[in-house]
N, C-alpha and C. Protein backbone atom coordinates (compact mmCIF):
# COMPACT_ATOMS: atom_id res chain seq x y z
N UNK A 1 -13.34 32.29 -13.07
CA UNK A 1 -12.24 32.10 -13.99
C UNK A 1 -12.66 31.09 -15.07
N UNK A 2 -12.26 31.41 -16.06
CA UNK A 2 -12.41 30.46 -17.72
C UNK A 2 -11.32 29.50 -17.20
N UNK A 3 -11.78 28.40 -17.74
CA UNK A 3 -10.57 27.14 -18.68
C UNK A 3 -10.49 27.35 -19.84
N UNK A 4 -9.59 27.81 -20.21
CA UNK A 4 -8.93 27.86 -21.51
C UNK A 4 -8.02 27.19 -22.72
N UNK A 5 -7.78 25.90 -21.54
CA UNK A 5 -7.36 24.84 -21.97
C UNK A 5 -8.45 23.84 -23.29
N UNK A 6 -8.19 23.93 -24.04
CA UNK A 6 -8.21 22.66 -25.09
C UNK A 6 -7.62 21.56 -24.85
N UNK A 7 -8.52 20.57 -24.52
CA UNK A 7 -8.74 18.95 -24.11
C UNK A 7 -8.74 17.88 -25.65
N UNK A 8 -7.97 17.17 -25.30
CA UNK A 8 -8.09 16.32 -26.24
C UNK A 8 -9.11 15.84 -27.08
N UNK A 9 -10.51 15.85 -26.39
CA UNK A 9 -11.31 15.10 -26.67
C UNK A 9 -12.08 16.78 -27.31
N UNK A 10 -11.89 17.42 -27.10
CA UNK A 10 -12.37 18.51 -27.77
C UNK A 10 -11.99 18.89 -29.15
N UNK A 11 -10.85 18.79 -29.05
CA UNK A 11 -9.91 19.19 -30.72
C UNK A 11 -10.59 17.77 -31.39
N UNK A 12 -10.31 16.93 -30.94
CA UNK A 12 -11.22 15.74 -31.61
C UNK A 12 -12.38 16.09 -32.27
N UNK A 13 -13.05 16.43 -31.05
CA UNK A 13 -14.47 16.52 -31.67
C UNK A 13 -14.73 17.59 -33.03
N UNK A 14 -14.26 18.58 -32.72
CA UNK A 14 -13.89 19.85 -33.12
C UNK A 14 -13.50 19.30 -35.06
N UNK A 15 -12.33 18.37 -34.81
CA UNK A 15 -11.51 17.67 -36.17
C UNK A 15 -12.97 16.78 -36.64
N UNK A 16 -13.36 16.43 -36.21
CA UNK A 16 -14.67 15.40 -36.46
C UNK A 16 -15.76 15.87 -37.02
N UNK A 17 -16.10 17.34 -36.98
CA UNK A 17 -17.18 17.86 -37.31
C UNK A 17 -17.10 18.85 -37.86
N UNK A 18 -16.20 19.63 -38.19
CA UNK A 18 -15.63 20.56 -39.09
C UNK A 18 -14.61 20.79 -40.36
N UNK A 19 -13.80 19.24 -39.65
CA UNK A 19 -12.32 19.39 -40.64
C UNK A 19 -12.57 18.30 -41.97
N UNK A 20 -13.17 16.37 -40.80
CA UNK A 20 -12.74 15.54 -41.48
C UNK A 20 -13.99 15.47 -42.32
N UNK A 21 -15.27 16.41 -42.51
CA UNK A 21 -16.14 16.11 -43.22
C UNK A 21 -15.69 17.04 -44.99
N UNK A 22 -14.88 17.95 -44.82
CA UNK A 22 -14.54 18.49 -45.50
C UNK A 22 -13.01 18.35 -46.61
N UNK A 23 -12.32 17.48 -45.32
CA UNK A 23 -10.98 17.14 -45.83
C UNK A 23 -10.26 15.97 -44.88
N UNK A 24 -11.24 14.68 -45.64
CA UNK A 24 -11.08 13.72 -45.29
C UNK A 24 -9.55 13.44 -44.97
N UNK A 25 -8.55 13.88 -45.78
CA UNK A 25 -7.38 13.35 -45.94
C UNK A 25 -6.30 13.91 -45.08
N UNK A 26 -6.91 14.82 -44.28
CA UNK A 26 -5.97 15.86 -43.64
C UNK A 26 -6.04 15.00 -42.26
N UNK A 27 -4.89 14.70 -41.23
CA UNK A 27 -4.65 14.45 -39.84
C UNK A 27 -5.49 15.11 -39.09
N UNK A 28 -5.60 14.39 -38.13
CA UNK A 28 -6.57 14.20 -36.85
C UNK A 28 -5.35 15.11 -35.80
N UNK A 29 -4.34 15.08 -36.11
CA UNK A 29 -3.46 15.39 -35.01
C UNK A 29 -3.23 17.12 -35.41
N UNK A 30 -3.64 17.25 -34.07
CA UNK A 30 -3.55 18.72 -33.52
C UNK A 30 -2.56 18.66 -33.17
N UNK A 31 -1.80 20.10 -33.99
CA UNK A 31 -0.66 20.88 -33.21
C UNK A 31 -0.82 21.70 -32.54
N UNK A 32 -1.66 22.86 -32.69
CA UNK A 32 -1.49 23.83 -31.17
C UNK A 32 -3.36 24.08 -31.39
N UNK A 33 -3.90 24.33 -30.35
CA UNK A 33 -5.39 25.09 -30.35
C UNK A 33 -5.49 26.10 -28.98
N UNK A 34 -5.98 26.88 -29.90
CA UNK A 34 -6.05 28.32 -28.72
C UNK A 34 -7.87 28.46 -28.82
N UNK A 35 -7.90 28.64 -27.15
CA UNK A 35 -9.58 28.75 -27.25
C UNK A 35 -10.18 30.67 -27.13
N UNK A 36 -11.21 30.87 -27.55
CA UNK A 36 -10.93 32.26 -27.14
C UNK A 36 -12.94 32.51 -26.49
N UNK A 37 -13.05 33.72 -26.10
CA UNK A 37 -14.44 33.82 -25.42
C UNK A 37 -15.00 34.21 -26.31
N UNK A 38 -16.66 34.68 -26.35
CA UNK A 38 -17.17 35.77 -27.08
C UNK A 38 -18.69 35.77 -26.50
N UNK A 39 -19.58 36.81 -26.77
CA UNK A 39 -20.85 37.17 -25.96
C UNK A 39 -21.94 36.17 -27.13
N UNK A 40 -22.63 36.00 -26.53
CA UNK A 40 -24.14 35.35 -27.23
C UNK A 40 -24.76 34.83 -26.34
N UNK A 41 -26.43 35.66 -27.10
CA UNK A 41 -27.80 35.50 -26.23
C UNK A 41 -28.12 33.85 -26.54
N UNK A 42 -28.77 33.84 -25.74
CA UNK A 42 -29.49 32.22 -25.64
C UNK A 42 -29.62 31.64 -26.85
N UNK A 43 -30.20 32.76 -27.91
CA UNK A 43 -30.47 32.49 -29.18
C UNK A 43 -29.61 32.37 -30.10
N UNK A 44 -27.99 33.04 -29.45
CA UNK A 44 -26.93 33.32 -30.78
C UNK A 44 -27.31 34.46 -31.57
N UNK A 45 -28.38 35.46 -31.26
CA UNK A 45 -29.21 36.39 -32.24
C UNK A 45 -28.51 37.46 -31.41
N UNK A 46 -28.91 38.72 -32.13
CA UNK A 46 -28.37 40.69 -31.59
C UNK A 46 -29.08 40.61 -30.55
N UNK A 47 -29.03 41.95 -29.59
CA UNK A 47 -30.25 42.24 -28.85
C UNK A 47 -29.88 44.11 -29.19
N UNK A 48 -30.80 44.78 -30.36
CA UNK A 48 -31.15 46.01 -30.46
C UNK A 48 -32.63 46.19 -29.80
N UNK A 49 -32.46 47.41 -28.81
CA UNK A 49 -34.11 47.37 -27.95
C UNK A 49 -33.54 48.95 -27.00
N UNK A 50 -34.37 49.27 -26.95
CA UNK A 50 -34.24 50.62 -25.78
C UNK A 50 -34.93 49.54 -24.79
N UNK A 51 -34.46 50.31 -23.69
CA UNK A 51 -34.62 49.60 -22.16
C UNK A 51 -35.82 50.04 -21.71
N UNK A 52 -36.35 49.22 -21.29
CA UNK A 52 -37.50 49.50 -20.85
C UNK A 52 -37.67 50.19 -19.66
N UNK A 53 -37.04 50.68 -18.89
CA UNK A 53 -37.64 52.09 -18.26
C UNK A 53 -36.84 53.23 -18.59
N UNK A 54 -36.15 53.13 -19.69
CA UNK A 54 -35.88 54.72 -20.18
C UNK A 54 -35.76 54.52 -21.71
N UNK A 55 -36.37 55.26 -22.43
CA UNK A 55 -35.99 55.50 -23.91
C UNK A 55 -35.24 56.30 -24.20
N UNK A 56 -34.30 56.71 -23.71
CA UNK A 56 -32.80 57.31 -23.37
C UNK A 56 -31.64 56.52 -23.66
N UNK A 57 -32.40 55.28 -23.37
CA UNK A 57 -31.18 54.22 -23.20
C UNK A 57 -31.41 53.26 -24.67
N UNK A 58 -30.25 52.88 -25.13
CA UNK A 58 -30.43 51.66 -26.42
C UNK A 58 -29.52 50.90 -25.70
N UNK A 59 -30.20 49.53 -25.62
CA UNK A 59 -29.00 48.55 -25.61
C UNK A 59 -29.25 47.67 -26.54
N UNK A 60 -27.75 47.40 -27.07
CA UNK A 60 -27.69 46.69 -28.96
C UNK A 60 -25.87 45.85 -28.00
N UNK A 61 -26.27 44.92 -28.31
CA UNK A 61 -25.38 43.74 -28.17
C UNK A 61 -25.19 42.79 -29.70
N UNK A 62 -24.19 43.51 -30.34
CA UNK A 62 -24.04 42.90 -31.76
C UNK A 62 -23.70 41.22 -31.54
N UNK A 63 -22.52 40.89 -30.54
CA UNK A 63 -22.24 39.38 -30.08
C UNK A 63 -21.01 39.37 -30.98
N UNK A 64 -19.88 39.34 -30.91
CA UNK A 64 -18.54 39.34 -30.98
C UNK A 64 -18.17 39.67 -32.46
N UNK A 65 -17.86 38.44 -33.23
CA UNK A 65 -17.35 38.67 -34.60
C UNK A 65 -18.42 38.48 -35.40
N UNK A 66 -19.72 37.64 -34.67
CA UNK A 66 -20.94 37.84 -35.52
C UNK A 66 -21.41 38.85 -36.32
N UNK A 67 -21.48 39.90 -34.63
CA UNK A 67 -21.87 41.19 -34.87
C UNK A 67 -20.94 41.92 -35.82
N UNK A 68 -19.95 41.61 -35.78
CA UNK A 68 -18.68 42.35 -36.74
C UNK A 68 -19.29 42.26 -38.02
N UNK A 69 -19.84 41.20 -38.68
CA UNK A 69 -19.89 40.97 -40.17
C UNK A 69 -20.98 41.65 -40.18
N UNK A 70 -21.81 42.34 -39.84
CA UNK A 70 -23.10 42.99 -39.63
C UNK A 70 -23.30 44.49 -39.26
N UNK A 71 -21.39 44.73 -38.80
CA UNK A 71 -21.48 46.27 -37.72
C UNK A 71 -22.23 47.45 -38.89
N UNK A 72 -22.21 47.21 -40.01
CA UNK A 72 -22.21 48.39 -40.95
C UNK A 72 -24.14 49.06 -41.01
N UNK A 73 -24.82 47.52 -40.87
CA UNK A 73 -26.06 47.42 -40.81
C UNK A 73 -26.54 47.66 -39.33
N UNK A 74 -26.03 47.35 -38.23
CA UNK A 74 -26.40 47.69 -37.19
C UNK A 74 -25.53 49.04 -36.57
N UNK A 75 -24.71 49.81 -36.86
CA UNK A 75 -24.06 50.98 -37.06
C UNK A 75 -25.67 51.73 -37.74
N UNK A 76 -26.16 51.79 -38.60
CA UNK A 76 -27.34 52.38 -39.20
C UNK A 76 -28.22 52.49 -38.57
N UNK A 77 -28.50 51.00 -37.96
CA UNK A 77 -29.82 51.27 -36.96
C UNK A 77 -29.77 52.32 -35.75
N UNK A 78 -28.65 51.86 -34.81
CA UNK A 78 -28.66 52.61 -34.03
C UNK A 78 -28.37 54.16 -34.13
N UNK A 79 -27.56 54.55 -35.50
CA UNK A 79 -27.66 55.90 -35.62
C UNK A 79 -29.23 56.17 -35.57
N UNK A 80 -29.95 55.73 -36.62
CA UNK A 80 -31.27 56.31 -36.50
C UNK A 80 -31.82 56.68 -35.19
N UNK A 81 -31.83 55.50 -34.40
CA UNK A 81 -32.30 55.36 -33.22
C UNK A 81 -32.27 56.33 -32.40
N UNK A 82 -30.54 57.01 -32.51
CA UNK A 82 -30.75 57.70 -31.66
C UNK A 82 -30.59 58.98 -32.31
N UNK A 83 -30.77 59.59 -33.36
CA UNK A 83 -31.32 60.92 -34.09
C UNK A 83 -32.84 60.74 -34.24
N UNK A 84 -33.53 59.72 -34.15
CA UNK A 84 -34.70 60.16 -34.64
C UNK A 84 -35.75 59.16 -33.70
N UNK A 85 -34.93 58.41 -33.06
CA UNK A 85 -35.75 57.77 -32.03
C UNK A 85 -36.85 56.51 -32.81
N UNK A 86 -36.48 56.26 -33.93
CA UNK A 86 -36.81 55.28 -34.41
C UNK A 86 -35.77 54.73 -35.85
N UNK A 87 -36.03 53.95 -36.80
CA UNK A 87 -35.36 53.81 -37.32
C UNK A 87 -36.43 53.06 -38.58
N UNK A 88 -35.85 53.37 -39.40
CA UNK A 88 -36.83 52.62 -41.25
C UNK A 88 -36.78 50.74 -40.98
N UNK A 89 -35.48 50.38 -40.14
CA UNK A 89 -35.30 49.06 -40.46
C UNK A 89 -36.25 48.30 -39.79
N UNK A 90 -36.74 47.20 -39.61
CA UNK A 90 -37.55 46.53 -38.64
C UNK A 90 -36.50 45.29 -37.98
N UNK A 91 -36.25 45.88 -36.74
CA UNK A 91 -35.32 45.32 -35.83
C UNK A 91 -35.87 44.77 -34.80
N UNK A 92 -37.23 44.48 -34.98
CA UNK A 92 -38.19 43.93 -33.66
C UNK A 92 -37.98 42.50 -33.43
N UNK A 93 -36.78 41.22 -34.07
CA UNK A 93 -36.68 40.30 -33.78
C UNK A 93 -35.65 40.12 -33.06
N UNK A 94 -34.85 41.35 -32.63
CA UNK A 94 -33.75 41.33 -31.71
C UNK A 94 -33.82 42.06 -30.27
N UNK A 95 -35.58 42.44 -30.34
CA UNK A 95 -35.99 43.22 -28.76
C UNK A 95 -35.45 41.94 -27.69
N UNK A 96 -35.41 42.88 -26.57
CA UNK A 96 -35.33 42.02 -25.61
C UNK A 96 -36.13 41.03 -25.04
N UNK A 97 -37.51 41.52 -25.34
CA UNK A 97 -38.66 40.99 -24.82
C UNK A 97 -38.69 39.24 -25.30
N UNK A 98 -38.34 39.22 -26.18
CA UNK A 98 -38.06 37.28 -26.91
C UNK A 98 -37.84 36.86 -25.83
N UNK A 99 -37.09 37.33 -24.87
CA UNK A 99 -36.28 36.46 -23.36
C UNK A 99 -37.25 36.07 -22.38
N UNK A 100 -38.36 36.71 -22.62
CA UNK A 100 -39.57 36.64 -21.57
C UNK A 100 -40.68 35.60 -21.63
């Protein structure tokens, strides 16, 4: 199970490093904070790669809303991928193999 709770010392931090460097003048005091999940590799980077014991298989892990601002470009790749079993783009910095 997640904690989903937002801690004081979090919204703090949170106000400290995002808000008050930008808008000095604005309150420290939090009214409501909602926390939410999302997927990312070690790196924060995609993982586009066929699996290594079947080239049948693509696994492409865009990583939440990251991947969102990106779906249009990685929507492309993987079409190729899987009409033509390769693709024009060079997507070799999001293999899996980096993990190894």
């Amino acid at each position: 199970m997640v904690n989903r709770d937002v801690s004081e010392e979090e919204a703090a931090a949170m106000h400290a490093k995002y808000v008050a460097p930008y808008m000095p003048n604005l309150s420290s005091r939090c009214i409501k904070a909602i926390s939410c999940l999302y997927t990312a590799t070690p790196d924060s980077e995609f993982v586009i790669d066929f699996h290594s014991q079947s080239e049948r298989i693509i696994i492409a892990s865009p990583c939440s809303g990251h991947g969102f601002k990106h779906s249009a470009a990685i929507g492309e790749v993987l079409a190729e991928l899987v009409a033509n079993g390769r693709s024009r783009f060079d997507f070799s910095a999001f293999s899996l193999g980096r993990f190894s």
